[in-house]
PDB file of N, CA and C in Angstrom:
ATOM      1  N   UNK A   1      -1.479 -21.548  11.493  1.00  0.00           N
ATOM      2  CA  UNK A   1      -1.346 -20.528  10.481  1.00  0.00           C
ATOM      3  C   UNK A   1      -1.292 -19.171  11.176  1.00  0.00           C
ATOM      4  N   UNK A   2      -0.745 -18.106  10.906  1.00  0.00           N
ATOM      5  CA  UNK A   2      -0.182 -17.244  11.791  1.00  0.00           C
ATOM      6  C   UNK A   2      -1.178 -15.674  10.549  1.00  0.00           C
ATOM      7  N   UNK A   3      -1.224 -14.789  10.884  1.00  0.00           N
ATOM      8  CA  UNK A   3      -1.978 -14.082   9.846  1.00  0.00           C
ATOM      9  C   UNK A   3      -1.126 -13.436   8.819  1.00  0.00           C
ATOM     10  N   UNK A   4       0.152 -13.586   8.478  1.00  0.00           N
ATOM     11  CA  UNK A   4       0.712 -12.780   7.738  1.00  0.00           C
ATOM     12  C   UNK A   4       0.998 -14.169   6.865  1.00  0.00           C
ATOM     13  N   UNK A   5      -0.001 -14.985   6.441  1.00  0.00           N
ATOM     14  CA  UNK A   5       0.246 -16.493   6.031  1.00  0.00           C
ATOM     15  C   UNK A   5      -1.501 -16.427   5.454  1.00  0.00           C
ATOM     16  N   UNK A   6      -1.195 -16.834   3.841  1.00  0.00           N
ATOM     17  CA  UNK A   6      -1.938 -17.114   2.679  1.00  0.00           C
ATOM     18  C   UNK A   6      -2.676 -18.130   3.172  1.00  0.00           C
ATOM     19  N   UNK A   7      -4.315 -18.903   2.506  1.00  0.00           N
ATOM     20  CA  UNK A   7      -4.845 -19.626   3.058  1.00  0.00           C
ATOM     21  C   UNK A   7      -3.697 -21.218   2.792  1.00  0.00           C
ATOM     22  N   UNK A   8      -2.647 -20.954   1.498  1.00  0.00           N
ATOM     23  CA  UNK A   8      -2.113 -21.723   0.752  1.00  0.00           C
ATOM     24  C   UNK A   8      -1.158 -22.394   1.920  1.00  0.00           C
ATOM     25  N   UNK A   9      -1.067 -21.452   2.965  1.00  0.00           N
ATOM     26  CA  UNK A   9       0.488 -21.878   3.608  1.00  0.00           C
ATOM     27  C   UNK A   9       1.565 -20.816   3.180  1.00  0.00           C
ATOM     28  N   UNK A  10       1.329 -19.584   2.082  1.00  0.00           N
ATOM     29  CA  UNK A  10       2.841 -18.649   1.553  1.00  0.00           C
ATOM     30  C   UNK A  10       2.555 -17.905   2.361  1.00  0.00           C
ATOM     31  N   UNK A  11       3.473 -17.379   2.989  1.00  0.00           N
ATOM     32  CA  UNK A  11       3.385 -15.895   3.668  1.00  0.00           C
ATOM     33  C   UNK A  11       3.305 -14.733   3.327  1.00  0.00           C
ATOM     34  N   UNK A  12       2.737 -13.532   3.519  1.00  0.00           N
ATOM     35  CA  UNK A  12       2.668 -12.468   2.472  1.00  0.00           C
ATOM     36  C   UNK A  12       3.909 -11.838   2.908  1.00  0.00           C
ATOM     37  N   UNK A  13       4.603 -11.780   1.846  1.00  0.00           N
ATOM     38  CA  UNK A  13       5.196 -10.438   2.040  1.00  0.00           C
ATOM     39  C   UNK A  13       5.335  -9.111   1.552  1.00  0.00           C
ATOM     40  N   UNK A  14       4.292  -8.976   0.481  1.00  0.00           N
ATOM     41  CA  UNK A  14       3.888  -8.213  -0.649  1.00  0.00           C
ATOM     42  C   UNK A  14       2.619  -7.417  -0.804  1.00  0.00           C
ATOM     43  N   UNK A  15       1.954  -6.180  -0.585  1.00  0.00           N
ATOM     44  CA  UNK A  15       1.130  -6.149  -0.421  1.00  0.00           C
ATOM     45  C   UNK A  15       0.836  -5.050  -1.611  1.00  0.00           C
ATOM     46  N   UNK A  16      -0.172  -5.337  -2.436  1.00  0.00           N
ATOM     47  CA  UNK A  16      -0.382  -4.093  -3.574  1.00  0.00           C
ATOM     48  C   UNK A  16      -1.652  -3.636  -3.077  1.00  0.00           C
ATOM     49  N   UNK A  17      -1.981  -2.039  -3.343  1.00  0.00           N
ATOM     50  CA  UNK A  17      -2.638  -1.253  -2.828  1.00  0.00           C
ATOM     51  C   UNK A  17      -3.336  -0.807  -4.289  1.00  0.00           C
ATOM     52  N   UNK A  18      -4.553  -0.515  -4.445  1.00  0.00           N
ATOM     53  CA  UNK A  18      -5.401   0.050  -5.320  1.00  0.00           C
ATOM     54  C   UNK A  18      -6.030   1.140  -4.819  1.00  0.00           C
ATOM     55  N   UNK A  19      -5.445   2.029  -5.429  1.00  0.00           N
ATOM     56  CA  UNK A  19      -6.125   3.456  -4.451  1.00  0.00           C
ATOM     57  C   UNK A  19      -5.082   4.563  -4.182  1.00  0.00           C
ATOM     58  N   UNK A  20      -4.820   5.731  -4.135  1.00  0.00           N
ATOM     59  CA  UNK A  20      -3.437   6.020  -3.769  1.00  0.00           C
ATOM     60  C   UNK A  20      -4.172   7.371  -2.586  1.00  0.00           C
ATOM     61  N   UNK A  21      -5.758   7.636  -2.292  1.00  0.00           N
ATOM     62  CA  UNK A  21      -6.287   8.128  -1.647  1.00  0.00           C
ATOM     63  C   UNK A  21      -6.528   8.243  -0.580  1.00  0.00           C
ATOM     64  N   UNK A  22      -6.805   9.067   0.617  1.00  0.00           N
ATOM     65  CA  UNK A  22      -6.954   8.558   1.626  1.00  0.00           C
ATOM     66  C   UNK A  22      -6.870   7.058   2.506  1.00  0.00           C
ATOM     67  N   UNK A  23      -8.063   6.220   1.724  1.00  0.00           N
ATOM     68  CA  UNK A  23      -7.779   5.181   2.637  1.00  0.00           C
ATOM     69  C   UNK A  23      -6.478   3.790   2.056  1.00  0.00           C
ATOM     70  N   UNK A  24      -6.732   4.040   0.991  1.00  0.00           N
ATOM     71  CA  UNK A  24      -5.290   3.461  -0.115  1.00  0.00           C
ATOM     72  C   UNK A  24      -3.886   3.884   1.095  1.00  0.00           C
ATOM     73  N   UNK A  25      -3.299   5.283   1.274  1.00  0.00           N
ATOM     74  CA  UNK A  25      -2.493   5.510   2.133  1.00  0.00           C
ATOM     75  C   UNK A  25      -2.272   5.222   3.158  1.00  0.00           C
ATOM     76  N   UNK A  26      -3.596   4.936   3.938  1.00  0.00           N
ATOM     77  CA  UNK A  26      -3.311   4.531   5.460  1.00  0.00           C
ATOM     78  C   UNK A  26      -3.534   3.466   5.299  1.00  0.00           C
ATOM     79  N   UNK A  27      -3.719   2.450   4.316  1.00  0.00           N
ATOM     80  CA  UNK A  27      -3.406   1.292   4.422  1.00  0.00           C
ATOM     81  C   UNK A  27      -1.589   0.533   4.177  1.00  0.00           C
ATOM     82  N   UNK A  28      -1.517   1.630   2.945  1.00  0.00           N
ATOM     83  CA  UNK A  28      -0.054   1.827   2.935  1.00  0.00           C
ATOM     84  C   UNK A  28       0.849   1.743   3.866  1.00  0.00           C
ATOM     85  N   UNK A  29       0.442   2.917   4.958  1.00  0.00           N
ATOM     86  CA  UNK A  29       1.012   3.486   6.188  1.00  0.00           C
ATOM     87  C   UNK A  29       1.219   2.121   6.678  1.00  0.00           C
ATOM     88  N   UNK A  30       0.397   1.762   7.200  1.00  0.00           N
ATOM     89  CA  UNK A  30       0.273   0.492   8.177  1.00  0.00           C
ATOM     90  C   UNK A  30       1.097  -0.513   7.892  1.00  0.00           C
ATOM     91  N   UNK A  31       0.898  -1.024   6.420  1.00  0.00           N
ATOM     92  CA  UNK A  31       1.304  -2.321   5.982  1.00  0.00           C
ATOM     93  C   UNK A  31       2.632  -1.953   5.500  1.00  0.00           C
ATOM     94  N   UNK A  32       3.652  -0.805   5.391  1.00  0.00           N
ATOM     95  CA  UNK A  32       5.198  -0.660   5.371  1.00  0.00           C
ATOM     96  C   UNK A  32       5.689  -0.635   6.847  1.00  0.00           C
ATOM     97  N   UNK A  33       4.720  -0.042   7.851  1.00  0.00           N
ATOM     98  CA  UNK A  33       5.275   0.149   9.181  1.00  0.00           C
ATOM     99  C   UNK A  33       5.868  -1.696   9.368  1.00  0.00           C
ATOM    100  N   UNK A  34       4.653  -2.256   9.570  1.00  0.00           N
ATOM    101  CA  UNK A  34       4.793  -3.914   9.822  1.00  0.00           C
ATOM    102  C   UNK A  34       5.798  -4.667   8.969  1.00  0.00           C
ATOM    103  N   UNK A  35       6.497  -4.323   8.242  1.00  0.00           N
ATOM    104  CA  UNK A  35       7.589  -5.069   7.378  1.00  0.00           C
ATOM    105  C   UNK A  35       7.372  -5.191   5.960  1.00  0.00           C
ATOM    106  N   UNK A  36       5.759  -5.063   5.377  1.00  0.00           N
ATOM    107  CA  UNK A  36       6.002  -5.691   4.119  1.00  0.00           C
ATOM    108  C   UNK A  36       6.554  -4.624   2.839  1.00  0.00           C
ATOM    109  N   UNK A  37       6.418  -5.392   2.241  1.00  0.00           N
ATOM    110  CA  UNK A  37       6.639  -3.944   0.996  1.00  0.00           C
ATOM    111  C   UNK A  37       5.677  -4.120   0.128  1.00  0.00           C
ATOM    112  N   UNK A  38       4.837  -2.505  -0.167  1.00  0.00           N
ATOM    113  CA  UNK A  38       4.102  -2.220  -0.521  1.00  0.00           C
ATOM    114  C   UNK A  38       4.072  -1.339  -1.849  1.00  0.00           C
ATOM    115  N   UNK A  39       2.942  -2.027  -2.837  1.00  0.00           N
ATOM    116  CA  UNK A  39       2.893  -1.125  -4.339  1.00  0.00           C
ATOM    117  C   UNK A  39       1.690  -0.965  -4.491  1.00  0.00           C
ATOM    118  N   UNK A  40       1.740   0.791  -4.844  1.00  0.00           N
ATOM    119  CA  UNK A  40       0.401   1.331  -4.573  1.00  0.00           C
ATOM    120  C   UNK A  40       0.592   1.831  -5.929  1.00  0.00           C
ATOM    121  N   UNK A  41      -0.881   1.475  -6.454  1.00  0.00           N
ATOM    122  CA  UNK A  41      -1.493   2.101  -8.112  1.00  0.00           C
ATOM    123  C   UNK A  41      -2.377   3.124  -8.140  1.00  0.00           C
ATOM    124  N   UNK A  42      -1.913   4.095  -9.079  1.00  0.00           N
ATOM    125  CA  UNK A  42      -3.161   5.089  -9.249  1.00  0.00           C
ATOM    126  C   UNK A  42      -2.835   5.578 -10.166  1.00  0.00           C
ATOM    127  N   UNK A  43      -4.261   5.716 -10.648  1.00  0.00           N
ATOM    128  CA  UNK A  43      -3.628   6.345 -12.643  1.00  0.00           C
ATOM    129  C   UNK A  43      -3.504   7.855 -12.676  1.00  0.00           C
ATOM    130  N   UNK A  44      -3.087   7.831 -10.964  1.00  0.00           N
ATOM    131  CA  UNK A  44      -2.454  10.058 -11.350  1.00  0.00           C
ATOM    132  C   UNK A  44      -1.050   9.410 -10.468  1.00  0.00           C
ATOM    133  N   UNK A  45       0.050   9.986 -11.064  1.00  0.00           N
ATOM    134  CA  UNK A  45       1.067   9.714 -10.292  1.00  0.00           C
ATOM    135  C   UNK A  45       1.038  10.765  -9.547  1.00  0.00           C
ATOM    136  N   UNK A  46       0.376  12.062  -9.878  1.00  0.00           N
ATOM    137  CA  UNK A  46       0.269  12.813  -8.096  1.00  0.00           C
ATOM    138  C   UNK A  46      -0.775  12.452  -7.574  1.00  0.00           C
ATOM    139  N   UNK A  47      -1.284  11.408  -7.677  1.00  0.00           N
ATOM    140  CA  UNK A  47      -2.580  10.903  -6.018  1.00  0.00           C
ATOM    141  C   UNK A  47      -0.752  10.360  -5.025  1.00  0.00           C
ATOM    142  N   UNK A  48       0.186   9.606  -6.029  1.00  0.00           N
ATOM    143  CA  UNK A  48       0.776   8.868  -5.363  1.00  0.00           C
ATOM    144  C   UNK A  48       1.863   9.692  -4.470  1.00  0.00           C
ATOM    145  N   UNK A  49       2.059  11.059  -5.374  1.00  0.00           N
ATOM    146  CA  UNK A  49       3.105  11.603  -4.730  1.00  0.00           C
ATOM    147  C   UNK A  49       2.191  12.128  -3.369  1.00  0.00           C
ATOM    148  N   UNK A  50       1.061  12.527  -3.670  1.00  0.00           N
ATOM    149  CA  UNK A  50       0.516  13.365  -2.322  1.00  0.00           C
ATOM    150  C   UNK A  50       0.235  12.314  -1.424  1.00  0.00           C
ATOM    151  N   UNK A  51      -0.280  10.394  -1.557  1.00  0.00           N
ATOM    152  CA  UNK A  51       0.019   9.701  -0.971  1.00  0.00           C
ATOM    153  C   UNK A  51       1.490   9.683  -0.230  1.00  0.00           C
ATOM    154  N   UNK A  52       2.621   9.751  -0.684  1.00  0.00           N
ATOM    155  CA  UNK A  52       4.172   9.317  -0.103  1.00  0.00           C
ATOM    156  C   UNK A  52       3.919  10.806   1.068  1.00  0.00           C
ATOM    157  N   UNK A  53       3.560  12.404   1.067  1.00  0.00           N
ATOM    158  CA  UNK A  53       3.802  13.509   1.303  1.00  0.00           C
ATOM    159  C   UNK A  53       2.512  12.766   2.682  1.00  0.00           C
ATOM    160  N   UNK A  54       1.627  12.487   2.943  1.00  0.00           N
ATOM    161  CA  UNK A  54       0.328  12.427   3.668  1.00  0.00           C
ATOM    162  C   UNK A  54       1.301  11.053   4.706  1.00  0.00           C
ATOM    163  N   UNK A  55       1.847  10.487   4.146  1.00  0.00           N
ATOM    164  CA  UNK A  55       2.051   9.117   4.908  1.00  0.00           C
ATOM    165  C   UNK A  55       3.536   9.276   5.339  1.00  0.00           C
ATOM    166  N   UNK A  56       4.260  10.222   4.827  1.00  0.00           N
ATOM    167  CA  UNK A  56       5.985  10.966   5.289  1.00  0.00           C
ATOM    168  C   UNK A  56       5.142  11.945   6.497  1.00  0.00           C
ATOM    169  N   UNK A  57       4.049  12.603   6.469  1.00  0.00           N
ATOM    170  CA  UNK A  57       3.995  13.708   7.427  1.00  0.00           C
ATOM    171  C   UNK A  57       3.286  12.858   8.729  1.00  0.00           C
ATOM    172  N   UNK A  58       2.536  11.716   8.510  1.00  0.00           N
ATOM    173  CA  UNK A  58       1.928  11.065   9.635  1.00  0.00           C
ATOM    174  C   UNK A  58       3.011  10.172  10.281  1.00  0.00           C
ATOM    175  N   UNK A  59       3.934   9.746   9.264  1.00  0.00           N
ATOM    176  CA  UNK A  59       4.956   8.806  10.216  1.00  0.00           C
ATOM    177  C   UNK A  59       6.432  10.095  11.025  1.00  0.00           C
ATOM    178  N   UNK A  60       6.083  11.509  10.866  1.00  0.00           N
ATOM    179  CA  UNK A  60       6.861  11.988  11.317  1.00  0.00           C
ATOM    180  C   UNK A  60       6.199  12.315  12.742  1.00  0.00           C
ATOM    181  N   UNK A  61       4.915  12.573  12.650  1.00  0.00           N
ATOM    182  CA  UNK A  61       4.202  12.932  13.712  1.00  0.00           C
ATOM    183  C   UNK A  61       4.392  11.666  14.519  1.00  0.00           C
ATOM    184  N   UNK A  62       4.131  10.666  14.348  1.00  0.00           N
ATOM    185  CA  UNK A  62       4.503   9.193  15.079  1.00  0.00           C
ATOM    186  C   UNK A  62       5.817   9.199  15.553  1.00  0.00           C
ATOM    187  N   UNK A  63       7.019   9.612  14.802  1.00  0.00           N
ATOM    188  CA  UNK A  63       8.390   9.964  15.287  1.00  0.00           C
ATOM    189  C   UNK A  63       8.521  10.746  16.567  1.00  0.00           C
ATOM    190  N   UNK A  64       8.042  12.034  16.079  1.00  0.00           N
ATOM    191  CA  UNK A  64       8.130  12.640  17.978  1.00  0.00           C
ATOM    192  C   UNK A  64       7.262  12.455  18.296  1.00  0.00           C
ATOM    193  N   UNK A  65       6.177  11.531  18.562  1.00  0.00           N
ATOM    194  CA  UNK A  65       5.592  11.101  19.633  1.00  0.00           C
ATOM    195  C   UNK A  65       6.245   9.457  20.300  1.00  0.00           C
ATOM    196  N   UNK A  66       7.229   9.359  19.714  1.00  0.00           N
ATOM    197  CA  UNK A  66       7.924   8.389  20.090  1.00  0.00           C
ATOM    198  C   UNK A  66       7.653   6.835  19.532  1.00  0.00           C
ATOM    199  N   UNK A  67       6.566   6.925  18.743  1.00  0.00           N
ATOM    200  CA  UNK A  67       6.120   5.596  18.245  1.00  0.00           C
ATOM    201  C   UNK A  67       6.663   4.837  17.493  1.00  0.00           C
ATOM    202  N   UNK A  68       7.495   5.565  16.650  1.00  0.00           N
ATOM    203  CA  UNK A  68       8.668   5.135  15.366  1.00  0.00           C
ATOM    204  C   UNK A  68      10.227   6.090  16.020  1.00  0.00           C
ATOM    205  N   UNK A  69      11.272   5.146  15.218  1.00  0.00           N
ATOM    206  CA  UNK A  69      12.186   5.718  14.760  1.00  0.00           C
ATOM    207  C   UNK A  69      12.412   6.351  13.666  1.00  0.00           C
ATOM    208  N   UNK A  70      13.355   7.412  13.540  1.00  0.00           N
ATOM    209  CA  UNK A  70      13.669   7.777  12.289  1.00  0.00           C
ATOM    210  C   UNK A  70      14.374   7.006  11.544  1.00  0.00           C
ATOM    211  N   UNK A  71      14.772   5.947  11.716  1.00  0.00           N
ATOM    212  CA  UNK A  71      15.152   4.488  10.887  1.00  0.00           C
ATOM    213  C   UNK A  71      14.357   3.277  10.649  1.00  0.00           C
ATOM    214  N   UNK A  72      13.231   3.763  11.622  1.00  0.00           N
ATOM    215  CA  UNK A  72      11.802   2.636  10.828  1.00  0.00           C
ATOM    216  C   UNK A  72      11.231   3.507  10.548  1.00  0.00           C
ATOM    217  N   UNK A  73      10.995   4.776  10.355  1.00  0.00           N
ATOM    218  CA  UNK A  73      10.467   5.872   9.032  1.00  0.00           C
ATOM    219  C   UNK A  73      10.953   5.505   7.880  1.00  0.00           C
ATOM    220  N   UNK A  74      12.453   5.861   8.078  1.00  0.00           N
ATOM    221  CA  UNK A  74      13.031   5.729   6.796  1.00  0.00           C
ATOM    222  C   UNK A  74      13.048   4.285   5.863  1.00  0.00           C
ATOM    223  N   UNK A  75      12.804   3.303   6.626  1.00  0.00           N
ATOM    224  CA  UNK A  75      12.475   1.946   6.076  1.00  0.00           C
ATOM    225  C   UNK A  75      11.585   1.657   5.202  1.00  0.00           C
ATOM    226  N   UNK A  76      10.342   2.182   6.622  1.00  0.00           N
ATOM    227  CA  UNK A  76       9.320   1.719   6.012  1.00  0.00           C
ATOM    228  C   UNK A  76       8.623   2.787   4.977  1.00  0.00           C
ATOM    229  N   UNK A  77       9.080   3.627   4.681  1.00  0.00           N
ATOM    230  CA  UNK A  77       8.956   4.909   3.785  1.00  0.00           C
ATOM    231  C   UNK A  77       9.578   3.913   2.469  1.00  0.00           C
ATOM    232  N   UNK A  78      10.731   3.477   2.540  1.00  0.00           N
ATOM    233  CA  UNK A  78      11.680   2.670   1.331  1.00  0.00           C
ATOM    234  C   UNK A  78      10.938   1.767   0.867  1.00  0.00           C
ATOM    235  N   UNK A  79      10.047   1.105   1.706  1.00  0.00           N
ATOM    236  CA  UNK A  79       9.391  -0.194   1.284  1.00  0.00           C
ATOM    237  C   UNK A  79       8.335   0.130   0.334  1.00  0.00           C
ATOM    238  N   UNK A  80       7.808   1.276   0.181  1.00  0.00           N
ATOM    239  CA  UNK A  80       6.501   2.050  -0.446  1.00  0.00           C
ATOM    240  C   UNK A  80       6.983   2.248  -2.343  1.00  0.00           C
ATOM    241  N   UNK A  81       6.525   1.533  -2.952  1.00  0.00           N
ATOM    242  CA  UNK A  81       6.570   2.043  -5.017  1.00  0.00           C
ATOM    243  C   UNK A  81       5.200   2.475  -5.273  1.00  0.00           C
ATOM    244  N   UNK A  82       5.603   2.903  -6.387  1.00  0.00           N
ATOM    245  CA  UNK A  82       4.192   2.728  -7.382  1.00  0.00           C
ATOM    246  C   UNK A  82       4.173   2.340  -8.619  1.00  0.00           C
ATOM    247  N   UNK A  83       3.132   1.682  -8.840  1.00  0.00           N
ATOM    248  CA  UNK A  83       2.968   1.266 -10.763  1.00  0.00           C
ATOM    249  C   UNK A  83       1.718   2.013 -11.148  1.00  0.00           C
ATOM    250  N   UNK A  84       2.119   2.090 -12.635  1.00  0.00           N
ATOM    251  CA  UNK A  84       0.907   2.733 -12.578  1.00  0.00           C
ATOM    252  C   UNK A  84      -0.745   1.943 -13.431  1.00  0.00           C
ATOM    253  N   UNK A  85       0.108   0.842 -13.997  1.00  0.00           N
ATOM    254  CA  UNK A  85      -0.395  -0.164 -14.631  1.00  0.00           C
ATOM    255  C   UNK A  85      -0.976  -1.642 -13.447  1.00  0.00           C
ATOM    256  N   UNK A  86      -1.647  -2.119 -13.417  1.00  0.00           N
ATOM    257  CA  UNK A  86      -1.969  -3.651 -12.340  1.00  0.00           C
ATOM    258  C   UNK A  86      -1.270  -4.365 -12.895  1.00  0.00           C
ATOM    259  N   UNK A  87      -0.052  -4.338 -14.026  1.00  0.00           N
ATOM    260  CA  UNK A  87       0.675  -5.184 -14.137  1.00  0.00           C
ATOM    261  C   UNK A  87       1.829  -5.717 -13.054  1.00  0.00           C
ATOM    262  N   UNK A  88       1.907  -4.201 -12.141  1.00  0.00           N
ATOM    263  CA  UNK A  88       2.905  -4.183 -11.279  1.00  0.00           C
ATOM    264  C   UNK A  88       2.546  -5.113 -10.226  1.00  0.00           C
ATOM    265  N   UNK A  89       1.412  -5.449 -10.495  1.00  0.00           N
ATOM    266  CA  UNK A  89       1.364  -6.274  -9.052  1.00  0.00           C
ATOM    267  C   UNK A  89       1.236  -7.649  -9.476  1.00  0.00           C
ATOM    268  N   UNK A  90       1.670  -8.626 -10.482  1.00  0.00           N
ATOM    269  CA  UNK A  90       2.260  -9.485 -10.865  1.00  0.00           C
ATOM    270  C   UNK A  90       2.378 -10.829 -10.040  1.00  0.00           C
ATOM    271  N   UNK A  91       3.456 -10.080  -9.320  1.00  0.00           N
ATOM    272  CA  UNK A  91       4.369 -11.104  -7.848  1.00  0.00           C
ATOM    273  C   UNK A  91       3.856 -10.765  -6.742  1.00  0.00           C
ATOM    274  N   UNK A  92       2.475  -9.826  -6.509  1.00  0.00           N
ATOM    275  CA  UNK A  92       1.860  -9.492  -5.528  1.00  0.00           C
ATOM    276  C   UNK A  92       1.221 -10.182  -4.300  1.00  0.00           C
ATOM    277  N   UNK A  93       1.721 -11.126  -3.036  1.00  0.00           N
ATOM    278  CA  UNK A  93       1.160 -11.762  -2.106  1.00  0.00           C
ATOM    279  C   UNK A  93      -0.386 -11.347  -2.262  1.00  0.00           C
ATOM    280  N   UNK A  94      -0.746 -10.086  -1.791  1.00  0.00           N
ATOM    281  CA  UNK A  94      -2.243  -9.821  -1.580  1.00  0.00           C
ATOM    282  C   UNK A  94      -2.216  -8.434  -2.386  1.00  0.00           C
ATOM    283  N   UNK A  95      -3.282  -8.030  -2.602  1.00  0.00           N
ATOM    284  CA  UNK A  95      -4.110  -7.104  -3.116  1.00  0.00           C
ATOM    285  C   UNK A  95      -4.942  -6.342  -2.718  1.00  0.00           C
ATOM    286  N   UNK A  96      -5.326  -4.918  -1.933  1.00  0.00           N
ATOM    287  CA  UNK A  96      -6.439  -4.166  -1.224  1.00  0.00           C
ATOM    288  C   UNK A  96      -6.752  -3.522  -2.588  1.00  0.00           C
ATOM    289  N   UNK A  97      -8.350  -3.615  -2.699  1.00  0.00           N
ATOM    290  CA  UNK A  97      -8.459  -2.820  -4.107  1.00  0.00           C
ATOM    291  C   UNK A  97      -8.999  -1.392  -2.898  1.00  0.00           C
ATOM    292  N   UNK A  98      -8.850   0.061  -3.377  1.00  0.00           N
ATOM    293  CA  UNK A  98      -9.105   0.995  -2.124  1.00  0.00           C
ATOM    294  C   UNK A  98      -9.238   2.023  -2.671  1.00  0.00           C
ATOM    295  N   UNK A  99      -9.745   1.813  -4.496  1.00  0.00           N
ATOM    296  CA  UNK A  99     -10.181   3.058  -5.117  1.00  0.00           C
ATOM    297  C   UNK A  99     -11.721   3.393  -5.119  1.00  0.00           C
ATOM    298  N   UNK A 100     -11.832   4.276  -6.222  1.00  0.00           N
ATOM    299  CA  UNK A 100     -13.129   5.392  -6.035  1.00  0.00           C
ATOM    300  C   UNK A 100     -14.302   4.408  -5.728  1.00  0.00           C
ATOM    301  N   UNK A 101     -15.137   5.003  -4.819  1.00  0.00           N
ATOM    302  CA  UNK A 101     -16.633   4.501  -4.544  1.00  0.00           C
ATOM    303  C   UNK A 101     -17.500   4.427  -5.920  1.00  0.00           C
ATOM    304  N   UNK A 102     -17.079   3.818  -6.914  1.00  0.00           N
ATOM    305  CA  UNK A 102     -17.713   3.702  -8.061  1.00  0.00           C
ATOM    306  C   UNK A 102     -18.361   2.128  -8.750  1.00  0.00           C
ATOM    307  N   UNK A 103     -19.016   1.771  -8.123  1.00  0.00           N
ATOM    308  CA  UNK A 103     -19.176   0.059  -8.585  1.00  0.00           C
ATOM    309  C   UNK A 103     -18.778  -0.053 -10.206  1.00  0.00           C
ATOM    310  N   UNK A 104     -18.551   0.350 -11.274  1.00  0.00           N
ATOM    311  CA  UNK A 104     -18.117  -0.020 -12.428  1.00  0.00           C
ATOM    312  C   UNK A 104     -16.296  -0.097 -12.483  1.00  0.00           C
ATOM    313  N   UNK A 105     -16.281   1.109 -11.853  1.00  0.00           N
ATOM    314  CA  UNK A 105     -14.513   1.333 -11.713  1.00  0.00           C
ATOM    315  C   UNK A 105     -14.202  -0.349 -10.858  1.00  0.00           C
ATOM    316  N   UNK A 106     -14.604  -0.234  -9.788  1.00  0.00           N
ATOM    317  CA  UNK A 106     -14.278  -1.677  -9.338  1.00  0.00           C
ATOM    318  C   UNK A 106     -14.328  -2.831  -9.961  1.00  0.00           C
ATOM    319  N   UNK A 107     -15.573  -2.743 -10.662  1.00  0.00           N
ATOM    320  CA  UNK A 107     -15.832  -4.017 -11.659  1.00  0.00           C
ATOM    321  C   UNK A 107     -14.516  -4.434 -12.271  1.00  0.00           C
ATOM    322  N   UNK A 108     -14.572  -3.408 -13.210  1.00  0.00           N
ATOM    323  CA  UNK A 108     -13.167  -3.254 -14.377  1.00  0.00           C
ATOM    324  C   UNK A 108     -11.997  -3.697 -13.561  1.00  0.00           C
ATOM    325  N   UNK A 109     -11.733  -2.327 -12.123  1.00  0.00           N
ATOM    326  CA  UNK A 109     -10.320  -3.608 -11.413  1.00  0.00           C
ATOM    327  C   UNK A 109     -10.279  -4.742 -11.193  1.00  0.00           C
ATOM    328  N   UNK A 110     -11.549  -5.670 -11.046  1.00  0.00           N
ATOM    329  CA  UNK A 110     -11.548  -7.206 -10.319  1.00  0.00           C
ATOM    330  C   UNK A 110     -11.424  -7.694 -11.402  1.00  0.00           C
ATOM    331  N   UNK A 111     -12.256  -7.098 -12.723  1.00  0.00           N
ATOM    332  CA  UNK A 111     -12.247  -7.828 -14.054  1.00  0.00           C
ATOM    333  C   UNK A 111     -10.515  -8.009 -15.046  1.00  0.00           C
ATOM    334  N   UNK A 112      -9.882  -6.858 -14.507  1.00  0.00           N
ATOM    335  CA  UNK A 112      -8.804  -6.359 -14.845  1.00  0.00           C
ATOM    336  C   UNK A 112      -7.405  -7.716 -14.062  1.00  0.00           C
ATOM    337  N   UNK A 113      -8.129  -7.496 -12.754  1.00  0.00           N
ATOM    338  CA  UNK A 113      -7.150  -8.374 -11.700  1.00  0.00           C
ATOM    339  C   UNK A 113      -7.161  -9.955 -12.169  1.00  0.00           C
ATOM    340  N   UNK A 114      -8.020 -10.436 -12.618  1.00  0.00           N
ATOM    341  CA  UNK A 114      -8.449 -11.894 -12.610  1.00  0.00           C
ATOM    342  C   UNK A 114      -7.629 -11.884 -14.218  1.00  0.00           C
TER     343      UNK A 114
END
């Protein structure tokens, strides 16, 4: 079993993000760099826009430092949506829940997710 592979045997290729905050984004970041495509929820669609603006300015800094291309920017920038509902994540391989430090808010997402 290789790690981008479900305990089931499916492979992920889907990754939904809960959170569109700090660590919601750099999880983002990461998991569009590596191939998958990623849908990130947040019930402000500007957490999400200042998410896309935070994770466009870190993968440019990665650009001239040579770490990316400006065609795996632009990719993995493409691979990035948002919903704003957990309906969107539906057809979702995996799930990072990566919102507020609030144990009830979480509740409600896991209660919400299931």
């Amino acid at each position: 079993m290789t790690a981008d592979t479900a305990t089931s045997g499916n492979p992920i290729r889907t990754v939904g993000i809960i959170g569109a905050g700090q660590m919601g984004n750099g999880i983002a970041h990461v998991s569009a760099i590596a191939g998958y495509s990623v849908t990130i929820s947040d019930l402000r669609p500007e957490a999400y826009e200042k998410a896309i603006a935070s994770i466009t300015k870190n993968m440019t800094r990665q650009v001239s430092r040579g770490m990316l291309t400006d065609t795996d920017m632009a990719d993995a920038i493409g691979r990035i949506s948002y919903t704003k509902t957990l309906d969107g994540f539906a057809e979702t391989d995996l799930i990072i829940e990566a919102a507020t430090e609030n144990e009830s808010v979480k509740r409600k997402i896991f209660q919400e997710l299931c």
